[in-house]
C-alpha atoms as a PDB file:
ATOM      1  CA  UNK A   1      89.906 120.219  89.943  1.00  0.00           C
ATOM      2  CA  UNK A   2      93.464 119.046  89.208  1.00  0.00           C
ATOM      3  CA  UNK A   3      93.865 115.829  87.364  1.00  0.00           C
ATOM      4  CA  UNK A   4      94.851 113.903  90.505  1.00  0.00           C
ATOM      5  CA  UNK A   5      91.353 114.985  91.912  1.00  0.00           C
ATOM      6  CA  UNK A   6      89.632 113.970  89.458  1.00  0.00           C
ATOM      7  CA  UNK A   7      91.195 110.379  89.206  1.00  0.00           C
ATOM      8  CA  UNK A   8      90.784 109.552  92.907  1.00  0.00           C
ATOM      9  CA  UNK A   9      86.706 110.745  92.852  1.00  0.00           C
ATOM     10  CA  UNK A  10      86.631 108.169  89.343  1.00  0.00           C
ATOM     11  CA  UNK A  11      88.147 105.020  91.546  1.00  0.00           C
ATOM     12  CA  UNK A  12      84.689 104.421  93.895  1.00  0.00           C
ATOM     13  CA  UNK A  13      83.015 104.733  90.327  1.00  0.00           C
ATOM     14  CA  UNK A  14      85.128 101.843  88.301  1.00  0.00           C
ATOM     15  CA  UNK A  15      85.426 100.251  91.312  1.00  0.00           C
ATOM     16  CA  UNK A  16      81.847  99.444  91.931  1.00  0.00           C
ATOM     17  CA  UNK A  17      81.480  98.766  88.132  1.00  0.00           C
ATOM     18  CA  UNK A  18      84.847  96.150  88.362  1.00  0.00           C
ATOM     19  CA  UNK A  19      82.738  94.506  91.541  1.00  0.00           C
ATOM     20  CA  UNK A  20      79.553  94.347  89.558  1.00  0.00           C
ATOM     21  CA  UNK A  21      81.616  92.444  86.249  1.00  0.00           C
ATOM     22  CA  UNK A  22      83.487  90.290  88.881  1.00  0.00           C
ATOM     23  CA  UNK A  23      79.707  89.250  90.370  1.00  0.00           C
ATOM     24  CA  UNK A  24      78.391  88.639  87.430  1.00  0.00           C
ATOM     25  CA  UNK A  25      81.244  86.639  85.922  1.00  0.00           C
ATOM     26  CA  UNK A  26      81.345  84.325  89.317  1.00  0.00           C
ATOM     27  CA  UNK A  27      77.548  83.878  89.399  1.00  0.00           C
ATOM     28  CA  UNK A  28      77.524  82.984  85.675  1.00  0.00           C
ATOM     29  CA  UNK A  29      79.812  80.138  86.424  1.00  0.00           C
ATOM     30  CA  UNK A  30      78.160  79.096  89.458  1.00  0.00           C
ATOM     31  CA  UNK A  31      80.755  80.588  91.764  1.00  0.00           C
ATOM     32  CA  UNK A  32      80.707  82.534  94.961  1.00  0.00           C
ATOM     33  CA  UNK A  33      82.020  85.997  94.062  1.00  0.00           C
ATOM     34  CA  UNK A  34      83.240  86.373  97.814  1.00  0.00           C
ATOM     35  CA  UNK A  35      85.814  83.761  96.590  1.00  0.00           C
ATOM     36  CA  UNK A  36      87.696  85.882  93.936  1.00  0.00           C
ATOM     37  CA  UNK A  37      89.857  88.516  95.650  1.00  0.00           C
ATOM     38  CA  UNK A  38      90.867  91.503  93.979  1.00  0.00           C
ATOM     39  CA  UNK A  39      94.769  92.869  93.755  1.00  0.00           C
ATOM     40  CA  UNK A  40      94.811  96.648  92.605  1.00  0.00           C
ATOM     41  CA  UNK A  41      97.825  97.232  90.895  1.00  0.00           C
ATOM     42  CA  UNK A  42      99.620 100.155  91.766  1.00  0.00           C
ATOM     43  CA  UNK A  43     102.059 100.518  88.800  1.00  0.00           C
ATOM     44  CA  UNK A  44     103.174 104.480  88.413  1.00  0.00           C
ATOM     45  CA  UNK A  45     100.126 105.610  90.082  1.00  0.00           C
ATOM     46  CA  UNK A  46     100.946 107.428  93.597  1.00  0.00           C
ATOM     47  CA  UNK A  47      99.591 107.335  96.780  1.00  0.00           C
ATOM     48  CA  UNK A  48      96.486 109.305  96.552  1.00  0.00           C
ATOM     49  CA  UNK A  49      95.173 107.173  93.738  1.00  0.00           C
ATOM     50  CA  UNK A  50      96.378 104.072  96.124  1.00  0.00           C
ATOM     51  CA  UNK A  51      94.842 105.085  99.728  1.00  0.00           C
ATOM     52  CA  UNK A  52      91.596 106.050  97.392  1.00  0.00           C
ATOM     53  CA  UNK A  53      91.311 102.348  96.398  1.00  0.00           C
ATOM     54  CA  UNK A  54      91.878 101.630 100.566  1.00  0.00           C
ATOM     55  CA  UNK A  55      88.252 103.957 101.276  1.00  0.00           C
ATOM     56  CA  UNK A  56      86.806 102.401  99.163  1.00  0.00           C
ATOM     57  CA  UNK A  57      87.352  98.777 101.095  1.00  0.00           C
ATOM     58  CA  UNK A  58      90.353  97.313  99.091  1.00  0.00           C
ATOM     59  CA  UNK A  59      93.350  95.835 100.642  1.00  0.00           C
ATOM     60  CA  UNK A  60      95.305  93.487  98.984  1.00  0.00           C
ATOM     61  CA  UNK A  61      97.623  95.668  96.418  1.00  0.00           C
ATOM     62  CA  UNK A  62     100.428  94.699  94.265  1.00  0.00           C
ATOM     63  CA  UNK A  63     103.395  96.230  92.179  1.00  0.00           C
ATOM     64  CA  UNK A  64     105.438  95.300  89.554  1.00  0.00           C
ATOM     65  CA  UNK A  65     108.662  96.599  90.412  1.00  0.00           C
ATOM     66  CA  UNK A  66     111.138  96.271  93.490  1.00  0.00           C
ATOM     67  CA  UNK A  67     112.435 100.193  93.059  1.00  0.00           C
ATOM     68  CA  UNK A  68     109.497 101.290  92.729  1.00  0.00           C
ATOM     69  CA  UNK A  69     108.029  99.600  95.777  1.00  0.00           C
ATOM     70  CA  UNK A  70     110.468 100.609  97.854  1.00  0.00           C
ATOM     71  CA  UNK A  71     109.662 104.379  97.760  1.00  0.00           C
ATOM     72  CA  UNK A  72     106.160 104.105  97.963  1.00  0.00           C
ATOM     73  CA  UNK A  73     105.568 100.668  99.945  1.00  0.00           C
ATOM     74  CA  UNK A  74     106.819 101.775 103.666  1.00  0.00           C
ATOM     75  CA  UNK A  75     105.077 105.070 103.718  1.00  0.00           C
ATOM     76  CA  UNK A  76     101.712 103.450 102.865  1.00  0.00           C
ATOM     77  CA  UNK A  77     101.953 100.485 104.989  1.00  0.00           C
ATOM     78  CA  UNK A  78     102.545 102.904 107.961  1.00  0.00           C
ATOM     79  CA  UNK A  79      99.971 105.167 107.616  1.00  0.00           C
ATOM     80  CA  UNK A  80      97.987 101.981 106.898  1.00  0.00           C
ATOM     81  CA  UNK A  81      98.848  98.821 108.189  1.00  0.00           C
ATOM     82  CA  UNK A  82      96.201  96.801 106.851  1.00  0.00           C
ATOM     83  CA  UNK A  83      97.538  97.233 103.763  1.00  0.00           C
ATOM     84  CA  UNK A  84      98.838  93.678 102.021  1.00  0.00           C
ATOM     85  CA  UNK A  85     101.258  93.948  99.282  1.00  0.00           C
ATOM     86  CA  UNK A  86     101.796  91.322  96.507  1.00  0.00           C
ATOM     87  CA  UNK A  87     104.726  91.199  94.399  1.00  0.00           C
ATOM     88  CA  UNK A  88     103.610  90.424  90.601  1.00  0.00           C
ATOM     89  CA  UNK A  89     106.299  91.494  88.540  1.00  0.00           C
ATOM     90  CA  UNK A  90     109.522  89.595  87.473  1.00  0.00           C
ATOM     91  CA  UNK A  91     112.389  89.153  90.462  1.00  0.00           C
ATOM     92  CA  UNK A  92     116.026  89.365  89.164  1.00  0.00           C
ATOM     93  CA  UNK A  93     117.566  87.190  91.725  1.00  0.00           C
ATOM     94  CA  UNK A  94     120.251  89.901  92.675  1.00  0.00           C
ATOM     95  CA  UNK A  95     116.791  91.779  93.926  1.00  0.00           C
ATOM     96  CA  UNK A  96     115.050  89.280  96.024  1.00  0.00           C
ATOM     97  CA  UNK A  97     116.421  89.295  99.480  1.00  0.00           C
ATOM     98  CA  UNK A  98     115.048  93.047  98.787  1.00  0.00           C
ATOM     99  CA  UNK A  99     111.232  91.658  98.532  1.00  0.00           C
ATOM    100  CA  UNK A 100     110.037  90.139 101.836  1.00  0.00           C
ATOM    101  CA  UNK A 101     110.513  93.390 104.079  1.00  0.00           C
ATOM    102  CA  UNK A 102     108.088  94.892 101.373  1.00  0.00           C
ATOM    103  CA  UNK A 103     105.103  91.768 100.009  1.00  0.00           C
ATOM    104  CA  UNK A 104     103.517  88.996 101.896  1.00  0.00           C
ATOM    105  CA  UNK A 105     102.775  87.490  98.632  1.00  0.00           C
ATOM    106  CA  UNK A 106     104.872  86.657  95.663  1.00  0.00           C
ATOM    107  CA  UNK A 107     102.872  85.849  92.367  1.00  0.00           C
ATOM    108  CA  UNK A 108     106.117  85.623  90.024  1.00  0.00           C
ATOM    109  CA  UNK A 109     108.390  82.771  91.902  1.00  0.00           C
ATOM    110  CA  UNK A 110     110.101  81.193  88.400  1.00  0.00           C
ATOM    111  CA  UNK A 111     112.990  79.507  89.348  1.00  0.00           C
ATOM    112  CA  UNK A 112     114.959  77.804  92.481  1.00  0.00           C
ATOM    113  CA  UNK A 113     117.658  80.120  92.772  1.00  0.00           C
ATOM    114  CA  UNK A 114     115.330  82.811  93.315  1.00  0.00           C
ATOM    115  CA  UNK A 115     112.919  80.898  95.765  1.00  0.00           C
ATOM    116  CA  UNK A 116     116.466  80.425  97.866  1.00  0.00           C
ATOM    117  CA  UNK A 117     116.928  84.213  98.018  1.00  0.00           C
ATOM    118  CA  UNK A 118     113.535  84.718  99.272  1.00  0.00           C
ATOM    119  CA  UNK A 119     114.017  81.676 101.785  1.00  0.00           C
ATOM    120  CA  UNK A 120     117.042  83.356 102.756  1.00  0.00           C
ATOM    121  CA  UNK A 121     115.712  87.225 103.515  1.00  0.00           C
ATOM    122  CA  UNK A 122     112.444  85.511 104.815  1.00  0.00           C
ATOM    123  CA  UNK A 123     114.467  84.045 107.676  1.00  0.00           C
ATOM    124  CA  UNK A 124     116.300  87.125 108.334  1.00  0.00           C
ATOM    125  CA  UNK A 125     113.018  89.326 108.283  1.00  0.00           C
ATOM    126  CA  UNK A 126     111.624  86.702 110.559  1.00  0.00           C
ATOM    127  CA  UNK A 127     108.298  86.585 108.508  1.00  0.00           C
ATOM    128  CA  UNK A 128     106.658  83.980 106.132  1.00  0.00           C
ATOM    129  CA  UNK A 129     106.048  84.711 102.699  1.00  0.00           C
ATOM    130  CA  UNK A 130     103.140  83.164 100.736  1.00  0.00           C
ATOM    131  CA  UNK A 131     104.396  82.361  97.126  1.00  0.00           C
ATOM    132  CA  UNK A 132     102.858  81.128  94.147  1.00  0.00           C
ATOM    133  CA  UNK A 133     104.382  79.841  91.040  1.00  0.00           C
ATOM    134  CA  UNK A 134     104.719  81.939  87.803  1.00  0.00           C
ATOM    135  CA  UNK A 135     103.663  79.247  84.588  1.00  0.00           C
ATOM    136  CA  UNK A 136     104.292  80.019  81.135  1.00  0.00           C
ATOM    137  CA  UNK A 137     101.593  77.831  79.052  1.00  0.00           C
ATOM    138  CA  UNK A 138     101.950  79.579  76.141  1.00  0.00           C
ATOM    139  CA  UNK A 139     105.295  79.420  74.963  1.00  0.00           C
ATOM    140  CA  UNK A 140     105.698  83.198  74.591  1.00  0.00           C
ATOM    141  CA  UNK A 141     109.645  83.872  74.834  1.00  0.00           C
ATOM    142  CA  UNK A 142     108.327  87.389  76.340  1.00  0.00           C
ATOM    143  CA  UNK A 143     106.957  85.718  79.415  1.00  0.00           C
ATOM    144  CA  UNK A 144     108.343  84.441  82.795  1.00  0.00           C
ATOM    145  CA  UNK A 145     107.271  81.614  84.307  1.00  0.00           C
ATOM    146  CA  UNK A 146     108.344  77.611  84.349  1.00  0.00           C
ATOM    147  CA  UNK A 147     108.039  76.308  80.651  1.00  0.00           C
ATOM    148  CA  UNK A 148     104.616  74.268  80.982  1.00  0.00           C
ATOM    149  CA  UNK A 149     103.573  75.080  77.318  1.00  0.00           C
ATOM    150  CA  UNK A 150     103.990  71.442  76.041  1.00  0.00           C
ATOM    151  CA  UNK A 151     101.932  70.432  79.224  1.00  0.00           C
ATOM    152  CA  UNK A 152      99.868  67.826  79.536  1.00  0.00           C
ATOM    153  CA  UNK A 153     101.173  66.268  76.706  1.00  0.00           C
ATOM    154  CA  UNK A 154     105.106  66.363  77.175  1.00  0.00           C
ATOM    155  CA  UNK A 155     105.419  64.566  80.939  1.00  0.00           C
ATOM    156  CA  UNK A 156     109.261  66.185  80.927  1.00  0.00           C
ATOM    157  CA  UNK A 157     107.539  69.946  81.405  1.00  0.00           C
ATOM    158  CA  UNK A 158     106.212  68.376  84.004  1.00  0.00           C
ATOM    159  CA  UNK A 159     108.756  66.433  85.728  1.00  0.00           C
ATOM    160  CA  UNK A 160     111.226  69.618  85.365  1.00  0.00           C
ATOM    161  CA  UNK A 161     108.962  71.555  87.628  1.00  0.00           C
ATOM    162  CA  UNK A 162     107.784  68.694  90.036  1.00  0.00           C
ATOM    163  CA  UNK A 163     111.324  68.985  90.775  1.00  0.00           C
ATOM    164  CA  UNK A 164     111.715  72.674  91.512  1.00  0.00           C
ATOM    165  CA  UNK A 165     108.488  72.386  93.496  1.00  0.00           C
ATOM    166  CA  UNK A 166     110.000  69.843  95.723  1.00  0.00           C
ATOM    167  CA  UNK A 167     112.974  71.657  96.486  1.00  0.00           C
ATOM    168  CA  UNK A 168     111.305  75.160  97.484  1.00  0.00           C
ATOM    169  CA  UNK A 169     108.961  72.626  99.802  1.00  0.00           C
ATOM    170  CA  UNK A 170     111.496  71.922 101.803  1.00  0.00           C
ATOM    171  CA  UNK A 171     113.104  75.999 102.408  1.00  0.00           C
ATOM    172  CA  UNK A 172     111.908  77.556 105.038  1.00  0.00           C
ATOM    173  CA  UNK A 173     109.440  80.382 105.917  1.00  0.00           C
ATOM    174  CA  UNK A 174     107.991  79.841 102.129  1.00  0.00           C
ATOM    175  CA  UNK A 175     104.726  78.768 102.224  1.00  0.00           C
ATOM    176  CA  UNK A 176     103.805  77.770  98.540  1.00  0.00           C
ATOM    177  CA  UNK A 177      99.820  77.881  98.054  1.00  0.00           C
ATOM    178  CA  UNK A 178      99.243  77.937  94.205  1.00  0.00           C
ATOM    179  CA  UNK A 179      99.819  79.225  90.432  1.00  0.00           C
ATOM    180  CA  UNK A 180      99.964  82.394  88.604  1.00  0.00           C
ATOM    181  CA  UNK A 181     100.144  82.756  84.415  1.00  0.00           C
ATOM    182  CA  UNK A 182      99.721  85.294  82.114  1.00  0.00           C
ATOM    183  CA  UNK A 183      97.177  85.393  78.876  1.00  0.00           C
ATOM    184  CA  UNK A 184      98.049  86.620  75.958  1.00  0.00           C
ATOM    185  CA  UNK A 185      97.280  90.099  74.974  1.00  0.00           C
ATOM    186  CA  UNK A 186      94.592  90.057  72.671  1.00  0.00           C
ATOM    187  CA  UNK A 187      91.783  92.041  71.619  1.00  0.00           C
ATOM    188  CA  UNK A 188      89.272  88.939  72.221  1.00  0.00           C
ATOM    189  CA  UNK A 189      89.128  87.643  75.843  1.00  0.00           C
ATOM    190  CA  UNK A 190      87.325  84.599  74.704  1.00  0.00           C
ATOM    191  CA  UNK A 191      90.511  83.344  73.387  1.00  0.00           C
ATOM    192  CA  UNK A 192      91.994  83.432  76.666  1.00  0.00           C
ATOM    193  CA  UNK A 193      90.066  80.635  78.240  1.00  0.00           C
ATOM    194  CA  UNK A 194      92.339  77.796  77.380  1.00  0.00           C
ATOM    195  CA  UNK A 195      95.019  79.190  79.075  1.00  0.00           C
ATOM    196  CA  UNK A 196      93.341  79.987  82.027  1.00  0.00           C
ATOM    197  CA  UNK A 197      91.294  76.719  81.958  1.00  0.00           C
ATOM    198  CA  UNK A 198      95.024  74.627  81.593  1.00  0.00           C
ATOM    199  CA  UNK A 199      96.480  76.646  84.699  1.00  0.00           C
ATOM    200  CA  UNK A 200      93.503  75.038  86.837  1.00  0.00           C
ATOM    201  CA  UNK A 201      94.127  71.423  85.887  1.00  0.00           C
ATOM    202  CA  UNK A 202      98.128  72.189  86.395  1.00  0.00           C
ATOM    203  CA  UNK A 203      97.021  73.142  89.672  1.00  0.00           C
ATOM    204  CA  UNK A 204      94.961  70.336  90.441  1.00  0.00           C
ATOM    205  CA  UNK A 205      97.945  67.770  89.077  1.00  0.00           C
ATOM    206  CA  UNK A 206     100.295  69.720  91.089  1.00  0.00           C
ATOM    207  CA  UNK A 207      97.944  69.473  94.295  1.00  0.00           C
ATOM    208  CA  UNK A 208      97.625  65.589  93.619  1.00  0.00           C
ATOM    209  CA  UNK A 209     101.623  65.122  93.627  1.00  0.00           C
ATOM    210  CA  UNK A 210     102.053  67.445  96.250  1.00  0.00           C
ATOM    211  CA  UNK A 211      99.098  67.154  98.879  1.00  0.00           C
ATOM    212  CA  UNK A 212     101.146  68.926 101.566  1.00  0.00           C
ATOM    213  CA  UNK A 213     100.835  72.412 100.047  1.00  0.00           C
ATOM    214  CA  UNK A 214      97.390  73.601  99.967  1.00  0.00           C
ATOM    215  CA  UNK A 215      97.359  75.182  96.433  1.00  0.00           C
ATOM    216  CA  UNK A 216      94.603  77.671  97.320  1.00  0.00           C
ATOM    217  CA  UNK A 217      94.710  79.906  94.690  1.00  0.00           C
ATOM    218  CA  UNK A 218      94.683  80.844  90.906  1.00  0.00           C
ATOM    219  CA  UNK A 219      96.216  84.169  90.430  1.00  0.00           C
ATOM    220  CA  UNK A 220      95.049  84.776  86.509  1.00  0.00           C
ATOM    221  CA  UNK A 221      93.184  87.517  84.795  1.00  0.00           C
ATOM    222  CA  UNK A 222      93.980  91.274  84.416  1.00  0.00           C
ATOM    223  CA  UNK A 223      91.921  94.568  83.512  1.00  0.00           C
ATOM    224  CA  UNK A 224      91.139  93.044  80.022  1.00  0.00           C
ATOM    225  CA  UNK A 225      90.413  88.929  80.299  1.00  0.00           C
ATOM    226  CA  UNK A 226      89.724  88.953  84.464  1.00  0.00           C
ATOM    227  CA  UNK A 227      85.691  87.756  83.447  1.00  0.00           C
ATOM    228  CA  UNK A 228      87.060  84.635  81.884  1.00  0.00           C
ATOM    229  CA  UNK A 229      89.663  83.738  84.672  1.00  0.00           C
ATOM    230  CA  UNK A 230      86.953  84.378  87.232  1.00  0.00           C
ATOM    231  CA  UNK A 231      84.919  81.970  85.154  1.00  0.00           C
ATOM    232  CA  UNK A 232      87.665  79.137  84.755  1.00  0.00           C
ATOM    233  CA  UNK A 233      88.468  79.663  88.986  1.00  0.00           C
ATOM    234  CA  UNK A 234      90.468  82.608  89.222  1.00  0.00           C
ATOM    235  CA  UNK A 235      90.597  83.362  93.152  1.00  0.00           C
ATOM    236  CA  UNK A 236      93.308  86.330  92.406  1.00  0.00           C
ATOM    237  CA  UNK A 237      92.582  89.218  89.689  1.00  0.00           C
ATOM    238  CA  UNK A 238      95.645  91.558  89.492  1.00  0.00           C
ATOM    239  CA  UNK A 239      93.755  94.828  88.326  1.00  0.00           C
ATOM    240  CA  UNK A 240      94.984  98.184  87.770  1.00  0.00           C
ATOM    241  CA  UNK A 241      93.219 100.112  84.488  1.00  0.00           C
ATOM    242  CA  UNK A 242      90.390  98.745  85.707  1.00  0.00           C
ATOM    243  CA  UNK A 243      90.493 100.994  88.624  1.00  0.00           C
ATOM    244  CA  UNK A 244      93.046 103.395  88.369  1.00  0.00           C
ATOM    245  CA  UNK A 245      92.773 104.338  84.772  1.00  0.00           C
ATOM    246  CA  UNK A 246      95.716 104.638  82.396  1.00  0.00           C
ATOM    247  CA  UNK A 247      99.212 104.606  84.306  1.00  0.00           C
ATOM    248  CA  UNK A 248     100.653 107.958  84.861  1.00  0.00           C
ATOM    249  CA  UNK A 249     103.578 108.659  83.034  1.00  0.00           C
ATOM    250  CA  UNK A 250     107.173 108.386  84.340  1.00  0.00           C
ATOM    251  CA  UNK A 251     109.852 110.535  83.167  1.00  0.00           C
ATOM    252  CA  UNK A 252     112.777 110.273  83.689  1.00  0.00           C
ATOM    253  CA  UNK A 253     115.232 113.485  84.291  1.00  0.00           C
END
């Protein structure tokens, strides 16, 4: 068997192990597992690895990267048009009006300028575009996301992004519907819980100032901290080792 073979027969294995940890996770916390969906990350891994994860019942997927969606993203969604993409990875603003013929979701909205772009190609596509807002609550100059590090305590964090929030509410074919952070890598999930627990009351004190939006969901929690963000309310897990295995190399030529 070549190793492509061999990776798409191991995805209905982790698979049905990732279900089983996501089960147990939600019913330790007195959750309804039903209520935490599952985004398999695509990163580097082609399409037989993808439309393996597609038998096997998933359909929500997500990449990182707007080149690389582009030459896999239309061939898939053809062939299967239940597929739902979700882009996760950072947007450079000069690259945005080239997301909404691609994702229904964005997970990494972190600034105006860039929710204007998205308005913008939204329009023209003639489709909405469900976005949620990237957070940065830890203060890690490596991460995206609206400075909330300082939040609760410094009410400015806040304000800043109250504001933001109010302008993309009023652009059209956006439909803004909740948060999105990322952990810190670490070796001990445990220590991941106050991040993820923080992101759920920023929700809720976002959801109280702005009751229009519906702030459904909690995208937090990746192949190696996902049980604790299903635990603290996660309702969107952005896994790819998890199911996949390791990302397949890209080289370059």
């Amino acid at each position: 068997m070549t190793d492509t073979t061999t990776a798409v027969m191991l995805v209905a294995q982790r698979l049905e192990q990732l279900q089983e940890r996501i089960h147990r996770a939600a019913t330790s916390a007195r959750r309804d597992p039903s209520d935490i969906l599952i985004v398999a990350i695509t990163k580097t891994h082609g399409p037989p690895l993808v439309e393996a994860a597609y038998e096997q019942g998933l359909r929500h997927f997500g990449e990182n990267r707007v080149e690389e969606a582009e030459g896999k993203l239309p061939d898939l969604s053809s062939r299967h048009p239940e597929m739902i993409w979700h882009m996760v990875g950072h947007i450079q603003s000069r690259k945005a009006s080239r997301v909404p013929p691609l994702f229904s979701y964005v997970h990494s909205l972190d600034r105006l300028k860039v929710a204007q772009r998205l308005s913008q190609a939204a329009v023209e596509e003639n489709k909405s575009l469900d976005i949620l807002l990237e957070v940065n609550l830890t203060g890690e100059e490596t991460k995206y996301g609206f400075d909330l590090s300082r939040w609760p305590d410094d009410d400015a964090q806040f304000e800043t992004c109250s504001q933001a929030v109010e302008a993309m509410l009023a652009l059209p074919n956006l439909r803004l519907d909740g948060l999105m952070t990322m952990a810190p890598f670490t070796h001990d999930p445990e220590t991941t819980r106050p991040v993820f627990a923080r992101l759920a009351r920023l929700r809720d004190a976002l959801a109280k100032r702005f009751p229009q939006s519906a702030w459904t969901h909690l995208s937090m929690g990746m192949t190696g901290d996902f049980e604790v963000a299903v635990q603290e309310g996660a309702t969107m897990v952005r896994i790819g080792t998890a199911i996949f295995g390791p990302r397949e190399v890209q080289r370059t030529t």
